[in-house]
Protein backbone atom coordinates (compact mmCIF):
# COMPACT_ATOMS: atom_id res chain seq x y z
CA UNK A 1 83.52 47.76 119.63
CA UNK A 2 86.43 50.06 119.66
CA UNK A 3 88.07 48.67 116.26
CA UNK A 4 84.10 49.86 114.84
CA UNK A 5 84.54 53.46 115.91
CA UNK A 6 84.61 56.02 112.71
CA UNK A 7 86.55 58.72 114.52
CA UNK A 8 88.23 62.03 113.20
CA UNK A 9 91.35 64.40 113.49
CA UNK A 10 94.36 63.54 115.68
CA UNK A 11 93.95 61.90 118.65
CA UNK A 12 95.06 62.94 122.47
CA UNK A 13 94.74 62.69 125.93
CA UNK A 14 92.67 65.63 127.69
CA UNK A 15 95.94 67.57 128.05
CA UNK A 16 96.84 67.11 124.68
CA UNK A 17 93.33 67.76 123.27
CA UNK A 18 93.04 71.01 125.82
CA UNK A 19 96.21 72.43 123.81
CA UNK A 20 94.84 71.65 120.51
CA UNK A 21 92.14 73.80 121.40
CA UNK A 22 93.69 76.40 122.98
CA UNK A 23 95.72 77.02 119.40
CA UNK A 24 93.00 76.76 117.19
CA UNK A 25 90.81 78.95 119.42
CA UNK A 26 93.39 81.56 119.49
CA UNK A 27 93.94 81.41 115.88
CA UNK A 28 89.92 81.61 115.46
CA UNK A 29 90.22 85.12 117.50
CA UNK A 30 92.63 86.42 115.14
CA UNK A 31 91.18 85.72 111.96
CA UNK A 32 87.62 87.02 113.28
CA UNK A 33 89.57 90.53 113.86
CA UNK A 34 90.11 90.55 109.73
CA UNK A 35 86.40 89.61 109.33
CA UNK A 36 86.83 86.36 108.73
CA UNK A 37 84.66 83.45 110.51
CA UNK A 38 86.18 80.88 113.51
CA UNK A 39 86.18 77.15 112.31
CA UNK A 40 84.41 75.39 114.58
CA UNK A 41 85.91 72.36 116.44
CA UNK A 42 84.68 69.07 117.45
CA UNK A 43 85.76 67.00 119.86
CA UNK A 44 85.04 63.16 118.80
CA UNK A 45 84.99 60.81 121.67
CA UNK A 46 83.26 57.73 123.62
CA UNK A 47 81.05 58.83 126.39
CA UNK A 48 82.55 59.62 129.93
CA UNK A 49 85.79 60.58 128.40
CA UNK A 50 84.85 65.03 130.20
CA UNK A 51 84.68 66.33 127.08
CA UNK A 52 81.94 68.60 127.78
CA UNK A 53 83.60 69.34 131.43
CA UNK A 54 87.34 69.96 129.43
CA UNK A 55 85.11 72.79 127.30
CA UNK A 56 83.72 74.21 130.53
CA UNK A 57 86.71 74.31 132.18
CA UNK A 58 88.67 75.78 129.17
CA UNK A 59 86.02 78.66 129.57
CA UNK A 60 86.26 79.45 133.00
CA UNK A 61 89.73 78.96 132.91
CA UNK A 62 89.96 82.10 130.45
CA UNK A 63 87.04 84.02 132.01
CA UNK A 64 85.28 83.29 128.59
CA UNK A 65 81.53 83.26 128.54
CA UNK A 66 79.58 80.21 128.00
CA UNK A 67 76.58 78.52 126.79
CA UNK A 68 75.82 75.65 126.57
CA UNK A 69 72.93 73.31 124.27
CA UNK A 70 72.13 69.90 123.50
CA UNK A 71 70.45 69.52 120.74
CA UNK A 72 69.36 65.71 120.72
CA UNK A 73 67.12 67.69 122.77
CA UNK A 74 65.56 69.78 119.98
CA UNK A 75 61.72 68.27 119.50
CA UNK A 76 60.89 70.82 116.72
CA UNK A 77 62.91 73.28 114.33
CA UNK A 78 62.02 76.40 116.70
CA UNK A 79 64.13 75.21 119.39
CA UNK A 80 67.25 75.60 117.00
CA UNK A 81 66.61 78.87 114.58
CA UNK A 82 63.81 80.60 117.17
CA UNK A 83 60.22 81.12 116.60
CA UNK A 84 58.56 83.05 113.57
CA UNK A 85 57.10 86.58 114.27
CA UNK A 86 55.48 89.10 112.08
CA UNK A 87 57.58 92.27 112.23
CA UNK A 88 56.01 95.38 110.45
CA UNK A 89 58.46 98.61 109.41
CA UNK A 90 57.68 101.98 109.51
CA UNK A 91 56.74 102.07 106.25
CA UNK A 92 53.79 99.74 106.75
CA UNK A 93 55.77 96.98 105.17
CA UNK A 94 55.52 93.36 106.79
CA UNK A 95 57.94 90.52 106.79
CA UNK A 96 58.59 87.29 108.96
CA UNK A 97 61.23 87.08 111.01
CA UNK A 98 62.54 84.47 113.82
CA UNK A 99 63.51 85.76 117.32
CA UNK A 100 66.15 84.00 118.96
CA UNK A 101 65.80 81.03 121.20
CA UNK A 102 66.61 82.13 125.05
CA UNK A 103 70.20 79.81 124.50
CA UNK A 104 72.06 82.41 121.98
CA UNK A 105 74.07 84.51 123.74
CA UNK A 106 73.38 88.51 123.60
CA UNK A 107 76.75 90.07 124.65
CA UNK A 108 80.10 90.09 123.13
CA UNK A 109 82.66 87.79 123.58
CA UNK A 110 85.18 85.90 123.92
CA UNK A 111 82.76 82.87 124.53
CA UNK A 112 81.80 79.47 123.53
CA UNK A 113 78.50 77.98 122.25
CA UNK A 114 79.02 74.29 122.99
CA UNK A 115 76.89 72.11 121.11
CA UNK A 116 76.66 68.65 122.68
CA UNK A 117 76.73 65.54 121.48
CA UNK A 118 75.60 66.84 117.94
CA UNK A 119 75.01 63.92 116.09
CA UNK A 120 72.82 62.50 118.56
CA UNK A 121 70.20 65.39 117.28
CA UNK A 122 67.99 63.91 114.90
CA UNK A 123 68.24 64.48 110.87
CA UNK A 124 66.19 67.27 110.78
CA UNK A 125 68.16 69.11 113.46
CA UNK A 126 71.23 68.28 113.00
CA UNK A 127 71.32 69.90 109.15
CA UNK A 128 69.64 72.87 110.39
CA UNK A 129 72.86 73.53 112.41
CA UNK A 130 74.80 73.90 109.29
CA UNK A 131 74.56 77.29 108.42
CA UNK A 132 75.47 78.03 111.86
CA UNK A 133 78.60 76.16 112.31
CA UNK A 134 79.27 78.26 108.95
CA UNK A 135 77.97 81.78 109.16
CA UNK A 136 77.56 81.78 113.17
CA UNK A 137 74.16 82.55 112.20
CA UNK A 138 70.49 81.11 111.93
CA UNK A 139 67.49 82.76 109.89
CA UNK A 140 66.87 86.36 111.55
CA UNK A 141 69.82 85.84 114.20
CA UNK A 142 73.32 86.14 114.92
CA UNK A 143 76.14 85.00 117.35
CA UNK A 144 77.56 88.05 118.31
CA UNK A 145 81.21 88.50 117.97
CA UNK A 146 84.01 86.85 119.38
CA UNK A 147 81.92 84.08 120.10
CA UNK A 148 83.08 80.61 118.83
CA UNK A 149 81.39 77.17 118.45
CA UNK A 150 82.93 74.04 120.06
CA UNK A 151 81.09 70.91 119.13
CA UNK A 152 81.27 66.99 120.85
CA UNK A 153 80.14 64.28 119.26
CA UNK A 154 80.00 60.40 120.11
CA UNK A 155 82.16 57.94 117.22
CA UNK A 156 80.08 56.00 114.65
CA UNK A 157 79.75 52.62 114.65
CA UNK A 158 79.73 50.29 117.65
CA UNK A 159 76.44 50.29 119.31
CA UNK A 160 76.08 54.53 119.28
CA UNK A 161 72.91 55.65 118.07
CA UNK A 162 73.93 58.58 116.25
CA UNK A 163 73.26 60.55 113.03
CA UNK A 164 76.05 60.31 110.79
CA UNK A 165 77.19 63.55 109.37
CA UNK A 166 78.07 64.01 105.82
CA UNK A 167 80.92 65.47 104.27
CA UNK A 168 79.28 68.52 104.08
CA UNK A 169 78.82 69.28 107.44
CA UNK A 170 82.17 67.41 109.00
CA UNK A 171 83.96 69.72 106.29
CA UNK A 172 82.67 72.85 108.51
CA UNK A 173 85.01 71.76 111.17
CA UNK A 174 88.38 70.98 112.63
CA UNK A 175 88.19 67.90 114.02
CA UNK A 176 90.25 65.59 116.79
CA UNK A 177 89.61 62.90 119.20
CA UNK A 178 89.63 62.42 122.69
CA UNK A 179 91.14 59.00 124.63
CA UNK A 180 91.35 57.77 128.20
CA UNK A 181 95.17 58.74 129.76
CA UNK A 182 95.71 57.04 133.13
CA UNK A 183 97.79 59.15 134.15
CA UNK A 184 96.35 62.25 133.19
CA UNK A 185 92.98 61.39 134.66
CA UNK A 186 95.39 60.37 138.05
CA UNK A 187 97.02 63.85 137.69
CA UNK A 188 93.27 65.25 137.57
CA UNK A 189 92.15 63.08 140.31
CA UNK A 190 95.05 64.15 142.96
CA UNK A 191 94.10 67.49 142.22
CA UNK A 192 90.09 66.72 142.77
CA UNK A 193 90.34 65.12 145.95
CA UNK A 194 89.45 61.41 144.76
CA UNK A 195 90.39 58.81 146.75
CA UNK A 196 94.00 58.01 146.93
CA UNK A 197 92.83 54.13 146.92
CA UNK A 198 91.12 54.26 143.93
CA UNK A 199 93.59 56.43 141.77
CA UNK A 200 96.03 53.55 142.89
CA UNK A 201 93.83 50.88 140.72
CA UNK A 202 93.31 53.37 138.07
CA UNK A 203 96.81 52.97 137.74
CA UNK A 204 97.33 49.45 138.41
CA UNK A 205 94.27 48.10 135.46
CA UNK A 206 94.04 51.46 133.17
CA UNK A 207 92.88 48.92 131.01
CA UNK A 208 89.75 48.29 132.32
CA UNK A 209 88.64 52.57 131.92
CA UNK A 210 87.29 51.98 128.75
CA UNK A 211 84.12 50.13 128.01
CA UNK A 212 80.54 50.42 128.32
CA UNK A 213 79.41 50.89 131.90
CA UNK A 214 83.15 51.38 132.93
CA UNK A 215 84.40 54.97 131.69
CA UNK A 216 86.49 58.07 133.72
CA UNK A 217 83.18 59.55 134.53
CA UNK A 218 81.46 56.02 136.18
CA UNK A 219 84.41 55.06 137.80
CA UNK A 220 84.90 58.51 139.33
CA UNK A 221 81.43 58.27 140.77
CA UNK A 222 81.94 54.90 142.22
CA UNK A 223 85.03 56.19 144.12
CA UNK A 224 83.37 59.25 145.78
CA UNK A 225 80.34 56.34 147.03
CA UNK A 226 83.39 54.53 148.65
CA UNK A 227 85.55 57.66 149.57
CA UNK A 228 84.34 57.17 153.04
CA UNK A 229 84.77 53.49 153.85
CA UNK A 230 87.84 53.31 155.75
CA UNK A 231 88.43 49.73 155.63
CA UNK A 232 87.44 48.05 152.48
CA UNK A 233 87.85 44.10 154.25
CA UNK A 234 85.32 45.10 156.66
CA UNK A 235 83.22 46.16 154.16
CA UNK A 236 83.58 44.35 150.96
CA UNK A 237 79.75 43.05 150.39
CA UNK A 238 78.83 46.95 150.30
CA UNK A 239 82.05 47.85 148.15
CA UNK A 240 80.93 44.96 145.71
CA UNK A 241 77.41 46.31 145.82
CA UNK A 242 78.48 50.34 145.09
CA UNK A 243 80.75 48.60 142.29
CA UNK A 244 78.24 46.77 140.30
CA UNK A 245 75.48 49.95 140.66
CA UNK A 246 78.23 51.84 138.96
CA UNK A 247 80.73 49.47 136.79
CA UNK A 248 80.75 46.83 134.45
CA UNK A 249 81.19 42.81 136.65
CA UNK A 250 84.72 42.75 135.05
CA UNK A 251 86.05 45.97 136.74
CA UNK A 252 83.64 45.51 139.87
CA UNK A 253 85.51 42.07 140.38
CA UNK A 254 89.18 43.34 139.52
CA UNK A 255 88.48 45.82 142.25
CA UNK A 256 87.53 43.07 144.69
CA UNK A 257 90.96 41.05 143.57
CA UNK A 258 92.93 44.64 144.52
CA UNK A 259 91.55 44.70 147.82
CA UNK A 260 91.92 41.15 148.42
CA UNK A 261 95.61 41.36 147.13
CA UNK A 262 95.98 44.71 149.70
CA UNK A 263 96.71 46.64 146.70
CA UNK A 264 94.49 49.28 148.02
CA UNK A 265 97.15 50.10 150.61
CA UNK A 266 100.02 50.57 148.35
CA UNK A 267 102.66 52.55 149.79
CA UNK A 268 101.44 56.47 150.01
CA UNK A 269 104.05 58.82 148.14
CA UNK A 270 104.31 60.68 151.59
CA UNK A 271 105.71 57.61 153.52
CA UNK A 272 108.29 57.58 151.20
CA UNK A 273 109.34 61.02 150.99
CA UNK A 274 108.64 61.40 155.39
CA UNK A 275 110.37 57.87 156.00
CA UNK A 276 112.48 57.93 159.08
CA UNK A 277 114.53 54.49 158.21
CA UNK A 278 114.19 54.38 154.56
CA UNK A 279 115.00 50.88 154.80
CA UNK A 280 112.02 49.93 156.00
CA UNK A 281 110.19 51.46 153.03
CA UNK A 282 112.51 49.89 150.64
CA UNK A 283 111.70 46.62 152.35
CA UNK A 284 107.93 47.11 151.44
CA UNK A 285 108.45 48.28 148.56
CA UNK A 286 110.56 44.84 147.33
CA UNK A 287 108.17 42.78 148.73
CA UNK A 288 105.28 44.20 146.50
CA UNK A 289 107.60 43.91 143.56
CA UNK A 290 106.87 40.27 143.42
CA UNK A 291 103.85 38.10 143.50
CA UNK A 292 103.39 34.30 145.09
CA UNK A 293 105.43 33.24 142.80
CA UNK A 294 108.67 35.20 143.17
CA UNK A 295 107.68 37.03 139.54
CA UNK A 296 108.26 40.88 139.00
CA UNK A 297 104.80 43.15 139.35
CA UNK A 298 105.58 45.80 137.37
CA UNK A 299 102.07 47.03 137.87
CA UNK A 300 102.81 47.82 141.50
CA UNK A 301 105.92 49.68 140.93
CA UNK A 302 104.98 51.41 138.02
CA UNK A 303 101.92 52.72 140.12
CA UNK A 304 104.08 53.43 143.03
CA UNK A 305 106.05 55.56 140.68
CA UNK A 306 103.27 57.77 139.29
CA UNK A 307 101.65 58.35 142.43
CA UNK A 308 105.24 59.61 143.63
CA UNK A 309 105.28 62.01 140.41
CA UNK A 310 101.70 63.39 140.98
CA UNK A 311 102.60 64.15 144.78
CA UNK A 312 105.74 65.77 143.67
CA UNK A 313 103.91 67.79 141.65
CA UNK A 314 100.80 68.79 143.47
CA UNK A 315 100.60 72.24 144.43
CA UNK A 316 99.83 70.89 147.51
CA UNK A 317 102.82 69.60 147.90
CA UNK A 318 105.82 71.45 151.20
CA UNK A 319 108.76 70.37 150.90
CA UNK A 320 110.57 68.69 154.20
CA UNK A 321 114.51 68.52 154.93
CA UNK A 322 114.47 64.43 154.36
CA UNK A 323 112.62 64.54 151.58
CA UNK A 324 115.77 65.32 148.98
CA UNK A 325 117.28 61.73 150.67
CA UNK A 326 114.50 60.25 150.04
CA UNK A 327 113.84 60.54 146.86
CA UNK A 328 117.06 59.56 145.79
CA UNK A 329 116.82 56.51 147.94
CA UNK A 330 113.76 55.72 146.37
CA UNK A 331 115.60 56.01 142.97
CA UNK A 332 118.46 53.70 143.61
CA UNK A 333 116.37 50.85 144.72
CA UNK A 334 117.92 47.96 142.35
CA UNK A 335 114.24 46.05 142.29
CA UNK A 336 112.55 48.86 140.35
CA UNK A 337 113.54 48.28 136.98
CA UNK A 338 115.48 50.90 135.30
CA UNK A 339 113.27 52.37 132.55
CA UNK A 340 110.64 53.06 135.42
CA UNK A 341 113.17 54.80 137.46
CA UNK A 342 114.81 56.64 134.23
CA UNK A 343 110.97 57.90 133.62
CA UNK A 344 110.36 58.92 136.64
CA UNK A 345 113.43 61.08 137.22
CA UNK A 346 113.37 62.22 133.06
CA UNK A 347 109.81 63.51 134.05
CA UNK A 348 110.72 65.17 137.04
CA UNK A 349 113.86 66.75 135.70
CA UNK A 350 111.53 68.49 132.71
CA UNK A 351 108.27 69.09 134.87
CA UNK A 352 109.00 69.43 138.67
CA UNK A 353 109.96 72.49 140.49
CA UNK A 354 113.46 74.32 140.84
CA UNK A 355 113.12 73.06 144.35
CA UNK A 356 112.06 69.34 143.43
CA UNK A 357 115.02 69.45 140.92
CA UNK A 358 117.89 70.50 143.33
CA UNK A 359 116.90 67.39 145.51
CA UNK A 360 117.99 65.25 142.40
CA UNK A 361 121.59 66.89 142.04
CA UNK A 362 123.39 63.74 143.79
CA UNK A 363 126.56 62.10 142.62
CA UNK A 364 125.94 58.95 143.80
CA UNK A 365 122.37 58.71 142.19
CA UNK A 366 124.27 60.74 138.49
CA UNK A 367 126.47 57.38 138.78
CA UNK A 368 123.84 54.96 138.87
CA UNK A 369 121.77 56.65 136.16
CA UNK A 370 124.52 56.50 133.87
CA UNK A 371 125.31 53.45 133.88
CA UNK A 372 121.78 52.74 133.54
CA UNK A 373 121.63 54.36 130.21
């Protein structure tokens, strides 16, 4: 289905897309100061990717106001441009006019309409909304200013029932498109409180985030039904069961398999960093490097390795006397291939905290990494 999709613009991760917007919304302000009318933007993307939550959250996140409207929703043109209304002047003369629907917003900005999923409106609705995503304006109505228009919309092609939009309209907009980032949606899910377990198979399959009935918004749900199973073994006919109700029989299986293969209790970043004989950590650590067949699971480590850069980087996170020893332990282990190690300590070195970054200021581990390069 994917190589189907008609999508738009240049495409990102939320992070990246969340930028994006931030520029051309600030841009948008300052050209509505010289009179001039925001572009709108729309955000292209399968379902489940949080591309209506990103927009919410880039609102609050800015104290903007925010409303919010779906139009596939819209049964008849008065639920977009407002119901007609005679209105009679002073003078005696009378002329029709259209109040505004209870959705348009009445103060002044900064805000954002969001229009969701757009071209899942039917025909008729969806080119009424053209002279708004133009003139910020419908009939007898008007956005008021410093209000801007965000739009999402679901790819064509594949099995999406959607209206296409002409040139016409997608010429109204800026346009990019949203995809699935493992890591991003781990660095989101640390934050969130979702279970450690199930970030770790994020991680270990990101592959499997991205079809039907298996999306960052299904999978999510599935892990807050299982956040409070302690032991999966004990369990696993209910885990199967809370797996198919939510995910595709592929991913509901591959979950299964990571239990099975104790996956789900991959080493925690916190034993690493609170180990009291690192070597005992190190021994774990090179025993999930390789499967029944003495091969390299670069799956493992490379999960192992992103959970330890999310932890890092939690605000959560306190820093402990061992940890510095730790960490540099953890980066000289010879099973842990290079490039995973050189990541991990690249990313830290440009993202972590002063503190975080003094614990990597060691000779021995300078040494290793250089003759890594």
């Amino acid at each position: 289905m994917v190589d189907t999709l008609l999508e738009y613009g240049p495409k990102g991760n939320s992070k990246e897309i969340y930028n994006l917007l931030t520029h051309i919304l600030d841009i948008n302000m300052n050209i509505s100061n010289f009179g001039q009318k925001p572009t709108p933007v729309c955000i292209w993307g399968t379902h489940g990717l949080g591309k209506t939550d990103m927009v919410k959250d880039y609102a609050n996140n800015r104290n903007w106001k925010f409303r919010y409207i779906a139009p596939a929703q819209f049964e008849e043109m008065g639920d977009l441009h407002g119901m007609p209304y005679i209105y009679e002047s002073i003078d005696g003369t009378k002329q029709t006019i259209y109040s505004a629907p209870d959705w348009v917003p009445t103060e002044e900005g900064p805000g954002i309409l969001l229009i969701d999923d757009m071209n899942r409106a039917d025909d008729r609705i969806l080119r009424g909304c053209m002279q708004l995503l133009q003139n910020y304006e419908l009939a007898s109505w008007k956005l008021p200013p410093k209000w801007q228009i965000v739009v999402t919309a679901n790819p064509e092609g594949g099995d999406y029932s959607v209206t296409p939009m002409d040139e016409a309209m997608l010429t109204r907009m800026i346009h990019t498109t949203m995809k699935f980032d493992s890591k991003v949606w781990a660095e989101w899910a640390s934050s969130a409180g979702i279970d450690p377990r199930g970030i770790s198979f994020v991680l270990t399959y990101p592959e499997l985030i991205n079809s039907s009935r298996t999306t960052p918004r299904s999978i999510t749900q599935f892990f807050n039904l299982i956040r409070n199973i302690n032991d999966f073994k004990q369990n696993l006919e209910l885990v199967y069961s809370l797996a198919l109700s939510s995910l595709d029989e592929i991913t509901a299986n591959s979950f299964i398999s990571f239990i099975n293969d104790d996956l789900s209790t991959l080493i925690e970043p916190s034993d690493i960093l609170d180990a009291t004989d690192f070597n005992v950590i190190k021994k774990k650590i090179v025993e999930l490097s390789k499967d029944e067949n003495g091969g390299k699971r670069l799956d493992r480590l490379s999960t192992i390795c992103t959970r330890l850069y999310l932890h890092l980087l939690s605000t959560s996170y306190i820093t402990k006397d061992k940890h510095g020893k730790n960490l540099v332990s953890f980066l000289l282990i010879e099973e842990i291939p290079n490039d995973l190690l050189m990541s991990l300590y690249m990313d830290l070195s440009k993202n972590a905290s002063d503190e975080i970054k003094s614990m990597l200021r060691d000779k021995t581990l300078a040494q290793f990494l250089i003759n890594s390069m």
